[in-house]
C-alpha atoms as a PDB file:
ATOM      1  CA  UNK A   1     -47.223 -44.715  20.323  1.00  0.00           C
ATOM      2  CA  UNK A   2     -48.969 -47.647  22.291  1.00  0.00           C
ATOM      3  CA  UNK A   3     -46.353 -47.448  24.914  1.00  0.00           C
ATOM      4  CA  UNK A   4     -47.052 -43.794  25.654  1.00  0.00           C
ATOM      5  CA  UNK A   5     -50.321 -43.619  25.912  1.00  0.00           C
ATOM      6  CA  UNK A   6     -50.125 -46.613  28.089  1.00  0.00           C
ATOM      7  CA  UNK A   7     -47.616 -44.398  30.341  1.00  0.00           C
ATOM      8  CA  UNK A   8     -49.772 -41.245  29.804  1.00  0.00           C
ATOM      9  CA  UNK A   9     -52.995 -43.050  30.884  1.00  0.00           C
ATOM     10  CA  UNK A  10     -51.004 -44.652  33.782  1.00  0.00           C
ATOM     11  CA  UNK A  11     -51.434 -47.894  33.198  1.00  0.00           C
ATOM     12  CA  UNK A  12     -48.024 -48.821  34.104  1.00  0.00           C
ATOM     13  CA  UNK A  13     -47.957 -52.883  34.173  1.00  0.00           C
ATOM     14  CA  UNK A  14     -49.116 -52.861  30.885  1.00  0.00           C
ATOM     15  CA  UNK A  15     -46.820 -50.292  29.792  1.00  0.00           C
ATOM     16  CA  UNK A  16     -43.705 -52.287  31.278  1.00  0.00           C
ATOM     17  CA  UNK A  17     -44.917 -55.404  29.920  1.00  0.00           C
ATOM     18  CA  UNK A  18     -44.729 -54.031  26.511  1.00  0.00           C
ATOM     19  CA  UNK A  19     -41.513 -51.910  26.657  1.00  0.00           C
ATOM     20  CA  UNK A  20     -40.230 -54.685  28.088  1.00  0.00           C
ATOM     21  CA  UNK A  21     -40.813 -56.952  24.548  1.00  0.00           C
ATOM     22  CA  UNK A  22     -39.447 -54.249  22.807  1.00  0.00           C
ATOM     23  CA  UNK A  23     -36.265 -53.857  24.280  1.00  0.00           C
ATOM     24  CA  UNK A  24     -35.970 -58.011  24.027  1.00  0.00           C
ATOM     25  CA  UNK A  25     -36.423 -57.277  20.366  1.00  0.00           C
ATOM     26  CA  UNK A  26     -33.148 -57.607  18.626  1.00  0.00           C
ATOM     27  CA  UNK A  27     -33.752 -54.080  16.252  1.00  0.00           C
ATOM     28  CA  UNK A  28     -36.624 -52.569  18.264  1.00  0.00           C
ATOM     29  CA  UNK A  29     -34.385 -52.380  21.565  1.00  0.00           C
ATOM     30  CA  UNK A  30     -31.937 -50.305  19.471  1.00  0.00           C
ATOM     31  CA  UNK A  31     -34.569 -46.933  19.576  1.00  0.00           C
ATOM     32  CA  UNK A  32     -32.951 -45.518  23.447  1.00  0.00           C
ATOM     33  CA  UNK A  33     -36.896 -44.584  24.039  1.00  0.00           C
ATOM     34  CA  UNK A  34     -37.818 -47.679  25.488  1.00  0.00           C
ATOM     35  CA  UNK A  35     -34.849 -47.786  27.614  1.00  0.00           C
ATOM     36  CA  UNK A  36     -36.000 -44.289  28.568  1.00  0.00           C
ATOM     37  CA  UNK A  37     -39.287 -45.292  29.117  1.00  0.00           C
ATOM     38  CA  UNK A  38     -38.782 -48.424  31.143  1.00  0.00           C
ATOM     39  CA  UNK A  39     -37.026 -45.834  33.906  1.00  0.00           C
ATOM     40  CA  UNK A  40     -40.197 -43.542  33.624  1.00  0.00           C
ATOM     41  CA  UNK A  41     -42.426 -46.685  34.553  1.00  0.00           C
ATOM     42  CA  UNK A  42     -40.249 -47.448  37.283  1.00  0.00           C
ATOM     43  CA  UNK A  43     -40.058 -44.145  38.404  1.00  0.00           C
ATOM     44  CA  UNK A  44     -43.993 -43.905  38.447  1.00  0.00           C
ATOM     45  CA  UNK A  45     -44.805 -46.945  39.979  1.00  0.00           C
ATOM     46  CA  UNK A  46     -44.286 -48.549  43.856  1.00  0.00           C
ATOM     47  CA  UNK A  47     -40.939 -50.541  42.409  1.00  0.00           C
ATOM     48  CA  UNK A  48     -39.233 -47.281  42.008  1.00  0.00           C
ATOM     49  CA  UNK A  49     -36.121 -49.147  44.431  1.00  0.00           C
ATOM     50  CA  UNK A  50     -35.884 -51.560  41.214  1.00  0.00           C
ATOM     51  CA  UNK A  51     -34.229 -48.078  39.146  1.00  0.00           C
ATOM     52  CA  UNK A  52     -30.968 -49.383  40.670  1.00  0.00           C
ATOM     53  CA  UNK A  53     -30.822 -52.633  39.274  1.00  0.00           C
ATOM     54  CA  UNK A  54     -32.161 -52.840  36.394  1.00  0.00           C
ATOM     55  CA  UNK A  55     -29.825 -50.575  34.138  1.00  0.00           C
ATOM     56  CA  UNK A  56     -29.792 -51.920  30.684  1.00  0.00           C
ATOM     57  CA  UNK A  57     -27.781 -49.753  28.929  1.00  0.00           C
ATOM     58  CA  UNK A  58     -24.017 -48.455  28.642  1.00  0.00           C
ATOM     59  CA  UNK A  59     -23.163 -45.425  30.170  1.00  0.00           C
ATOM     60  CA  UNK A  60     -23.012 -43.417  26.896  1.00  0.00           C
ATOM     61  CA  UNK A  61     -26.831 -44.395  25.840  1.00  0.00           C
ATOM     62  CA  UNK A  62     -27.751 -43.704  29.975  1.00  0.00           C
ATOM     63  CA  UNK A  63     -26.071 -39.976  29.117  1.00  0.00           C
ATOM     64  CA  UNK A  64     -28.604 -39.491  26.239  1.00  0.00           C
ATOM     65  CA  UNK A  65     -31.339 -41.200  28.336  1.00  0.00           C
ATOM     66  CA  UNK A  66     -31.077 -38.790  31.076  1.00  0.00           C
ATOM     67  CA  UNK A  67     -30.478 -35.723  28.328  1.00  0.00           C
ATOM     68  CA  UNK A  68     -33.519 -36.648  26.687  1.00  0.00           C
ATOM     69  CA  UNK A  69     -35.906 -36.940  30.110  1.00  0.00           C
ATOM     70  CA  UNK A  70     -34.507 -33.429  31.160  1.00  0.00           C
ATOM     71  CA  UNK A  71     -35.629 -31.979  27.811  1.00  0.00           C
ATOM     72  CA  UNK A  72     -38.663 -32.868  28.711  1.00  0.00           C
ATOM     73  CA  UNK A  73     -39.048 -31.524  31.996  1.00  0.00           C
ATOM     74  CA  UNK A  74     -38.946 -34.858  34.043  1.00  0.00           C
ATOM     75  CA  UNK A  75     -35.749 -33.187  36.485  1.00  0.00           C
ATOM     76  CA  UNK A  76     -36.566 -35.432  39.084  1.00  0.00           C
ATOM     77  CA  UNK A  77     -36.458 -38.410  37.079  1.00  0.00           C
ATOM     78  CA  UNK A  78     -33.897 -37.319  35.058  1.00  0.00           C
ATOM     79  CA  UNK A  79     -31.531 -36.348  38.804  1.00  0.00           C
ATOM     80  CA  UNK A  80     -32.446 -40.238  39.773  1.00  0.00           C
ATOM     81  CA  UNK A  81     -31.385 -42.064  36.557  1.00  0.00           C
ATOM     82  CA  UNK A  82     -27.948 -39.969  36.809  1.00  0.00           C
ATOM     83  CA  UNK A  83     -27.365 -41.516  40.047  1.00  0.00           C
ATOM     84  CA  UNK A  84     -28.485 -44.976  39.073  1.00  0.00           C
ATOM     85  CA  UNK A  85     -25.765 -44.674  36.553  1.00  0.00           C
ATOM     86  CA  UNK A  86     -23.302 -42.895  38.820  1.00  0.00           C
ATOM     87  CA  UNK A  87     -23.694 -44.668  41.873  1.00  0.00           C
ATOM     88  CA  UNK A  88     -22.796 -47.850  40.764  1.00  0.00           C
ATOM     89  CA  UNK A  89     -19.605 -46.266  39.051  1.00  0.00           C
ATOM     90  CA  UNK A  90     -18.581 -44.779  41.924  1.00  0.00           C
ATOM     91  CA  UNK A  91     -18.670 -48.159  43.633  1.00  0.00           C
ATOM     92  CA  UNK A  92     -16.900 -50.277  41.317  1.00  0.00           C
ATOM     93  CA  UNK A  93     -14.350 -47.451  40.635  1.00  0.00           C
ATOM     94  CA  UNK A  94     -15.447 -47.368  36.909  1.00  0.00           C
ATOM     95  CA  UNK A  95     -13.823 -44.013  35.635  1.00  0.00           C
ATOM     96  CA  UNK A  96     -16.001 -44.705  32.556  1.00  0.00           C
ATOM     97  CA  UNK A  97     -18.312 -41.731  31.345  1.00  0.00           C
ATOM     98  CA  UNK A  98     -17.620 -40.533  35.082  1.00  0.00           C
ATOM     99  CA  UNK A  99     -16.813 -36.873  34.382  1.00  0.00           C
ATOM    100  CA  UNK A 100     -19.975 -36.540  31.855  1.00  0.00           C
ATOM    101  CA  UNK A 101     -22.205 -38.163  34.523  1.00  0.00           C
ATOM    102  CA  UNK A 102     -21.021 -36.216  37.323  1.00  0.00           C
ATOM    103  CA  UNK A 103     -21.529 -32.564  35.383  1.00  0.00           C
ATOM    104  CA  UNK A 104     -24.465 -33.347  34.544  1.00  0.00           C
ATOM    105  CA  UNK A 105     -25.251 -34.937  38.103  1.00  0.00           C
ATOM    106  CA  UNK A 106     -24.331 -31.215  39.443  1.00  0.00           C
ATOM    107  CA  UNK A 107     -26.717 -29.255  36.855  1.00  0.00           C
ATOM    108  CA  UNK A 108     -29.580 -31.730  37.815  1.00  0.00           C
ATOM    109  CA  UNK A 109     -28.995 -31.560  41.497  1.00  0.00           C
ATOM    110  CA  UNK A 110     -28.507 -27.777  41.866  1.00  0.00           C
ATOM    111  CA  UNK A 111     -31.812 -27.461  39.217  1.00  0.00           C
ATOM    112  CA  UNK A 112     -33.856 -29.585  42.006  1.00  0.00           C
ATOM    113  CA  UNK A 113     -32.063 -27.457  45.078  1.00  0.00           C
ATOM    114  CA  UNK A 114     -30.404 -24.595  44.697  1.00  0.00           C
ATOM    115  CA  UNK A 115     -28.611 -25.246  48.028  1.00  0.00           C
ATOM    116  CA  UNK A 116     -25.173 -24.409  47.628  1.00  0.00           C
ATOM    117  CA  UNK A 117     -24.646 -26.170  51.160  1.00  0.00           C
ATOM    118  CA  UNK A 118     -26.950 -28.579  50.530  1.00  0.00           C
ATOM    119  CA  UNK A 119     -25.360 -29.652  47.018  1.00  0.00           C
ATOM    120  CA  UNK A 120     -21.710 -29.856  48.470  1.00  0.00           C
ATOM    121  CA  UNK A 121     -22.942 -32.491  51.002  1.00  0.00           C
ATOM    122  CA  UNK A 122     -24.738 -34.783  48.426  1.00  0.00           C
ATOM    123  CA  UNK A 123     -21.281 -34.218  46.727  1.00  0.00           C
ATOM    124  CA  UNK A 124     -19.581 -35.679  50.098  1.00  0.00           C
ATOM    125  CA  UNK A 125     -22.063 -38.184  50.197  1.00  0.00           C
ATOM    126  CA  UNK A 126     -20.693 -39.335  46.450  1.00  0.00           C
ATOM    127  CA  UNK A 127     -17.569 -38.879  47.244  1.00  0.00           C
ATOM    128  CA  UNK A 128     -17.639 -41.522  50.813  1.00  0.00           C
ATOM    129  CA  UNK A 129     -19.005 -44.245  48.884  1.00  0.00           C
ATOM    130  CA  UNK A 130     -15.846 -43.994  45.800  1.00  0.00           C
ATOM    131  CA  UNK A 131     -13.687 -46.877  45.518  1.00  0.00           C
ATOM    132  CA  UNK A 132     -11.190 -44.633  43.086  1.00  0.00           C
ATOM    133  CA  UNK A 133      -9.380 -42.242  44.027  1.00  0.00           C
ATOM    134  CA  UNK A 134      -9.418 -40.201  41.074  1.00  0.00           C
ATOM    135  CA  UNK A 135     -13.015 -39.137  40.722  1.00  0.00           C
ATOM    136  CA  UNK A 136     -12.174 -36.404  43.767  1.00  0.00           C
ATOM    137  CA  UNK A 137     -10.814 -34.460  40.221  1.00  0.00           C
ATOM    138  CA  UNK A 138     -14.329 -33.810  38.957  1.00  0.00           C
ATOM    139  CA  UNK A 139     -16.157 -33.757  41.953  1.00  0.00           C
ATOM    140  CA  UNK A 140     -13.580 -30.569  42.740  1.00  0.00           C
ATOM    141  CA  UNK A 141     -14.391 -29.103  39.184  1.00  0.00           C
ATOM    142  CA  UNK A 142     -18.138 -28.811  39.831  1.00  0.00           C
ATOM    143  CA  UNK A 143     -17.768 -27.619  43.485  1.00  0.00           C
ATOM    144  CA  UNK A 144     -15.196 -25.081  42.486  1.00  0.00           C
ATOM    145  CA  UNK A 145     -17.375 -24.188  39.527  1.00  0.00           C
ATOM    146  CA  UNK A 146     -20.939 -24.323  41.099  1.00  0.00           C
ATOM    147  CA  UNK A 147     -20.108 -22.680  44.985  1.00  0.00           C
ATOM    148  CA  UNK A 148     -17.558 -19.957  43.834  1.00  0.00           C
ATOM    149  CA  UNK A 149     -15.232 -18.968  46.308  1.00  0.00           C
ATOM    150  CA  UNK A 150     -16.141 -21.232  49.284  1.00  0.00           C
ATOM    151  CA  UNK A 151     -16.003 -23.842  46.560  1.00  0.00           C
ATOM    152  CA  UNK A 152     -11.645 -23.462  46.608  1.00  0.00           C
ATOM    153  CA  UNK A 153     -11.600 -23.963  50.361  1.00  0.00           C
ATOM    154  CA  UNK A 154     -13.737 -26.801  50.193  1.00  0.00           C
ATOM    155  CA  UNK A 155     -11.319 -28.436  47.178  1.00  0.00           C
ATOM    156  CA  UNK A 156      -8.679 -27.855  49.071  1.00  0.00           C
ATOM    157  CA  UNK A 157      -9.741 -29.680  52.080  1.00  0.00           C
ATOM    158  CA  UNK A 158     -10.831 -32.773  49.699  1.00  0.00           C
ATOM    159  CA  UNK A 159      -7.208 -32.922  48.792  1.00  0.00           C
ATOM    160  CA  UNK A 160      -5.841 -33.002  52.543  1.00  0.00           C
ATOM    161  CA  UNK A 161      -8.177 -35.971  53.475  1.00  0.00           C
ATOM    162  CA  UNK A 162      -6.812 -37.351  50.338  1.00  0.00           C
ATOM    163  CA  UNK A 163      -3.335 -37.022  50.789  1.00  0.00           C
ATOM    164  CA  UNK A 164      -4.332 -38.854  54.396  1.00  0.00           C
ATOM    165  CA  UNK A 165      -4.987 -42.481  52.512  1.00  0.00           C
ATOM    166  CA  UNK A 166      -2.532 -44.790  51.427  1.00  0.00           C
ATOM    167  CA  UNK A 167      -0.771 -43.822  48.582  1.00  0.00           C
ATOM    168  CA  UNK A 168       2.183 -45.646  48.699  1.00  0.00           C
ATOM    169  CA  UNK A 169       1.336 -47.594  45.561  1.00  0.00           C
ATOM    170  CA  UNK A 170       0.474 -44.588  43.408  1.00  0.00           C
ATOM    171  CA  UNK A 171       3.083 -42.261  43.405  1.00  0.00           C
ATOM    172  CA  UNK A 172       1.396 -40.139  40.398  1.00  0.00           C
ATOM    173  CA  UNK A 173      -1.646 -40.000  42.092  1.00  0.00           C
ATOM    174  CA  UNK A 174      -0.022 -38.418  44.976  1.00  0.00           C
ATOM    175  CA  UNK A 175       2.001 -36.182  43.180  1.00  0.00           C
ATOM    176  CA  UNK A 176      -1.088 -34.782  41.127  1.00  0.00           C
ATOM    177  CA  UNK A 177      -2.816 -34.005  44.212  1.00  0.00           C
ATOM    178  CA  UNK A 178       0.285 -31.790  45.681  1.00  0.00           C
ATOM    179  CA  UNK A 179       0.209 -29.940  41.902  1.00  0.00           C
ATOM    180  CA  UNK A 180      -3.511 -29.414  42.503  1.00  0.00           C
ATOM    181  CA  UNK A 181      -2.931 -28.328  45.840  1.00  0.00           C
ATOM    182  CA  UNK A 182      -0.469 -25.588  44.690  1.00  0.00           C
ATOM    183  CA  UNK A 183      -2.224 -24.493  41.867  1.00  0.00           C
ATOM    184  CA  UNK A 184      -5.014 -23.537  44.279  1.00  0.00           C
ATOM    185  CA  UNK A 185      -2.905 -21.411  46.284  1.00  0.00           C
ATOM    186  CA  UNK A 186      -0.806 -20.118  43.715  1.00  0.00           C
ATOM    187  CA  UNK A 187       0.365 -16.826  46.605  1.00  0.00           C
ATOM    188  CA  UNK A 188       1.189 -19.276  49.741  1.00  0.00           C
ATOM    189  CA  UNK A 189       5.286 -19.497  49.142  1.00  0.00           C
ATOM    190  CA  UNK A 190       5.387 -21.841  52.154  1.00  0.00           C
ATOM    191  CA  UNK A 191       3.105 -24.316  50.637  1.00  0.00           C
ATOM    192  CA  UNK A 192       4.279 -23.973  47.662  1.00  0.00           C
ATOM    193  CA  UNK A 193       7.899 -24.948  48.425  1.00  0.00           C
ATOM    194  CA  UNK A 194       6.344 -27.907  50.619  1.00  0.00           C
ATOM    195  CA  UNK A 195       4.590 -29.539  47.428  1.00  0.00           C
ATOM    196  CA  UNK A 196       7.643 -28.478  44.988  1.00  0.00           C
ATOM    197  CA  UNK A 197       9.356 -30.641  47.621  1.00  0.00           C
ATOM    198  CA  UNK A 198       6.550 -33.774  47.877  1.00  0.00           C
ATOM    199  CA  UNK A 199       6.570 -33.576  44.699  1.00  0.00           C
ATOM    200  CA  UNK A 200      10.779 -33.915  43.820  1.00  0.00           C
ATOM    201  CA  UNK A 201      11.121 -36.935  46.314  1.00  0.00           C
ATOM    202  CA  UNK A 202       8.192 -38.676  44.466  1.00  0.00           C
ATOM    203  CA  UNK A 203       9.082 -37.840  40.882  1.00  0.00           C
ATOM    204  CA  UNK A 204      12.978 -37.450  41.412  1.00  0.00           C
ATOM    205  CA  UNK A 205      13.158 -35.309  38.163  1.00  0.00           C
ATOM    206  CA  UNK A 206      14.881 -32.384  36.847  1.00  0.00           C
ATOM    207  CA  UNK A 207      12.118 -30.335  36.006  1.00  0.00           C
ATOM    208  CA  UNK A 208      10.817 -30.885  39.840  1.00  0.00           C
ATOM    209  CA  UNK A 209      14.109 -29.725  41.115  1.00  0.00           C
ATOM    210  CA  UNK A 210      13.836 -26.903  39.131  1.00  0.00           C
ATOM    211  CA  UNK A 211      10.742 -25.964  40.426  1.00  0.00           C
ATOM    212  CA  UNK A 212      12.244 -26.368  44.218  1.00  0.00           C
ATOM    213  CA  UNK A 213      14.804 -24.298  43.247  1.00  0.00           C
ATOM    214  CA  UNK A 214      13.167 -21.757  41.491  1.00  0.00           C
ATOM    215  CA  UNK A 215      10.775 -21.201  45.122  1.00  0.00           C
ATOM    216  CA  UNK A 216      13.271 -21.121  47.012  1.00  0.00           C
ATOM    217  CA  UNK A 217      15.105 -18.643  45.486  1.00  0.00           C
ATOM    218  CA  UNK A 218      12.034 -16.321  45.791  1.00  0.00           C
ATOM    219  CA  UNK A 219      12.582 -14.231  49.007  1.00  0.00           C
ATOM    220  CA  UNK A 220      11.065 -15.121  52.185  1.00  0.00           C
ATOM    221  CA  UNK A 221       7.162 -13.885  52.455  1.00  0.00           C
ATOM    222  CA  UNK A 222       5.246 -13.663  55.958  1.00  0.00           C
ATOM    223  CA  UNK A 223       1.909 -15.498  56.295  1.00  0.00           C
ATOM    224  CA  UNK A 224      -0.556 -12.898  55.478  1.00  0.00           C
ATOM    225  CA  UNK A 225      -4.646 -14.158  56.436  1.00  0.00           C
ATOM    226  CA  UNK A 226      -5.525 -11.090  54.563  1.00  0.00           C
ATOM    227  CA  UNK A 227      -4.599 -12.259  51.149  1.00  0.00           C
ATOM    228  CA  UNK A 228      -5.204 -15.672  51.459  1.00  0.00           C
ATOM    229  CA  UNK A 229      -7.815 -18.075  49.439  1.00  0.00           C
ATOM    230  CA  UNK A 230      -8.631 -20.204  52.543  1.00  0.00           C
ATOM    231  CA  UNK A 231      -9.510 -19.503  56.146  1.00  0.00           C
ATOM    232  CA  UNK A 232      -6.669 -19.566  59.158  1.00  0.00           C
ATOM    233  CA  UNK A 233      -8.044 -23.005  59.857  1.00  0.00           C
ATOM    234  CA  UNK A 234      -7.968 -24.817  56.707  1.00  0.00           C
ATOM    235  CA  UNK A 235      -4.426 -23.965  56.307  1.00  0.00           C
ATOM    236  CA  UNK A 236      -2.996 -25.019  59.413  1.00  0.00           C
ATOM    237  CA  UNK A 237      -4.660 -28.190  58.857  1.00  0.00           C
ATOM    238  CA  UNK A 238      -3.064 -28.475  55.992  1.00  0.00           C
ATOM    239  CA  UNK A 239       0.619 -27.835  56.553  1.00  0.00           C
ATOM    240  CA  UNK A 240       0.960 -31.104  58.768  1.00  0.00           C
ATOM    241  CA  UNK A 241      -0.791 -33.260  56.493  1.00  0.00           C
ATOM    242  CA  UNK A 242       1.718 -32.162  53.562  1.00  0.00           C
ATOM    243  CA  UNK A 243       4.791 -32.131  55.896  1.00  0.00           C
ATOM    244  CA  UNK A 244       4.016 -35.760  56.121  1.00  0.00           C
ATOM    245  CA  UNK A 245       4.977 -36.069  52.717  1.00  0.00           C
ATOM    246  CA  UNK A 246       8.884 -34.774  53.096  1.00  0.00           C
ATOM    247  CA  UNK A 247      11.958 -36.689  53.914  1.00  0.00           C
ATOM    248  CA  UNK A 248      12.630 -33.185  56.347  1.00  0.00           C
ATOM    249  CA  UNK A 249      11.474 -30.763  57.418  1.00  0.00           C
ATOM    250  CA  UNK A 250      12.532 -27.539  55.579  1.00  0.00           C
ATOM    251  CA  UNK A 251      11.954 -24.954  58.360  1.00  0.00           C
ATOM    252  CA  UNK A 252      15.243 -26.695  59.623  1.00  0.00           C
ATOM    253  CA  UNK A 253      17.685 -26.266  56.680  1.00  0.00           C
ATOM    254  CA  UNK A 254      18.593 -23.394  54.328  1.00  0.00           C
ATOM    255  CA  UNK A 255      18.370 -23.645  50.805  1.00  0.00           C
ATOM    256  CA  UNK A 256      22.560 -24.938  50.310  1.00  0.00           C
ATOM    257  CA  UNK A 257      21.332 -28.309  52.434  1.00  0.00           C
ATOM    258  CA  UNK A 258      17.852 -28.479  50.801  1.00  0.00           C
ATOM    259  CA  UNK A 259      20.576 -28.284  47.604  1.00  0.00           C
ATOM    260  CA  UNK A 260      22.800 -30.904  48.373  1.00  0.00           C
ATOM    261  CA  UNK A 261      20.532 -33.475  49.547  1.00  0.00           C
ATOM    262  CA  UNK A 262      18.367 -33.156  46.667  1.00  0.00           C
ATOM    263  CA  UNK A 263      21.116 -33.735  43.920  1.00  0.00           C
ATOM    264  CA  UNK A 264      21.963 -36.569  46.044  1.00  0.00           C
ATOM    265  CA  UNK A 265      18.754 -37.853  45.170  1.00  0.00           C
ATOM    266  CA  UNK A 266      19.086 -37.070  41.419  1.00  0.00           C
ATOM    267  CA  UNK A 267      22.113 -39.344  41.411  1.00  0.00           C
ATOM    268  CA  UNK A 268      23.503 -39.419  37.820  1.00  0.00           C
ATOM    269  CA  UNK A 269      21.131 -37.256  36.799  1.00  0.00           C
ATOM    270  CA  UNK A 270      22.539 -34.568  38.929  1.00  0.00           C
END
């Protein structure tokens, strides 16, 4: 009770000087509040840079922290302790608590601005300073959920510039991304084949094969602009960047030497 009408009155060095013995206090410092409290003194007084560093808590008890200062109406607050958590996640390439913390990043950030165009580049922003691959997965969920159908061009563009790193020592990863890829553009038969493909020389499986058969035996389809999820320009950009991927190029051969050299591949699987 002291402690919030020191915050209320805004007496904040007193405030801090006293949630600060509490969360020293071996059972006291167990109640979140003054954990959530010491972020609302920072946040109100000139040290506010300090939010950064001085994280005292798990990510798990930050997610209730920043729960518990939206519910009451502190969205600002609440949108910077999110990233004080995220942030540094993001830079250590901590997938910890990282899908949690970036939905509720998105809600917080589209409650303060309802830019679409500005919340996809605060997303980019996120996304440059990532260390791990693997958080472009969620970042694509709440762009694909949040900007609608701009959202699925943008996703798909995420996962060219990702298929442009190195990814020779994660094979999965890669292969994951070409899946993604083709489940976003589920009617483009010539992308399609080209990630059934990726993914066979990466996984060498049966079940990929399958899948490269199974494509190919569909019958030839034109390129129509019409009917497609992204723009002219997106996909051309994309058809190089995932030919890179291929031990040929399949324009070149018909399906009976697409055949051959893949069960030469399988070996004894074959």
């Amino acid at each position: 009770l002291r402690a919030r009408y020191l915050i209320a009155c805004e007496r904040i060095p007193e405030a801090m000087a006293l949630i600060k013995s509490c969360i020293n206090h071996p059972d006291i410092s167990k109640d979140l509040y003054f954990h959530q409290a010491l972020f609302t003194c920072l946040y109100m007084s000139p040290l506010e840079d300090q939010l950064f560093q001085e994280v005292l808590t798990d990510c798990k008890s930050g997610i209730e922290i920043i729960c518990n200062t939206e519910k009451e109406g502190k969205t600002t607050l609440a949108l910077q302790l999110c990233e004080s958590f995220l942030v540094p996640q993001l830079q250590n390439g901590d997938m910890y608590c990282i899908w949690d913390l970036i939905f509720i990043w998105s809600k917080l950030q589209l409650k303060s601005n309802p830019s679409k165009q500005v919340f996809v580049d605060q997303c980019y922003q996120l996304l440059r300073i990532a260390t791990n691959i693997r958080v472009i997965f969620p970042f694509m969920k709440v762009i694909k959920d949040e900007v609608g159908e701009d959202g699925l061009q943008i996703c798909v563009e995420i996962c060219g510039c990702a298929l442009q790193l190195d990814l020779r020592e994660d094979p999965h990863m890669k292969s994951l991304i070409y899946k993604t890829i083709a489940h976003f553009l589920p009617n483009d038969l010539e992308i399609l084949r080209i990630c059934a493909l990726s993914i066979f020389f990466l996984e060498r499986t049966l079940e990929s094969y399958y899948t490269v058969e199974h494509l190919y035996k569909c019958a030839d389809e034109e390129y129509n602009e019409c009917t497609s999820s992204v723009q002219n320009r997106v996909r051309f950009e994309l058809l190089p960047i995932l030919k890179k991927g291929l031990f040929f190029d399949p324009e070149f051969w018909n399906f009976l030497m697409i055949k051959q050299n893949c069960l030469a591949l399988l070996g004894d699987k074959a």
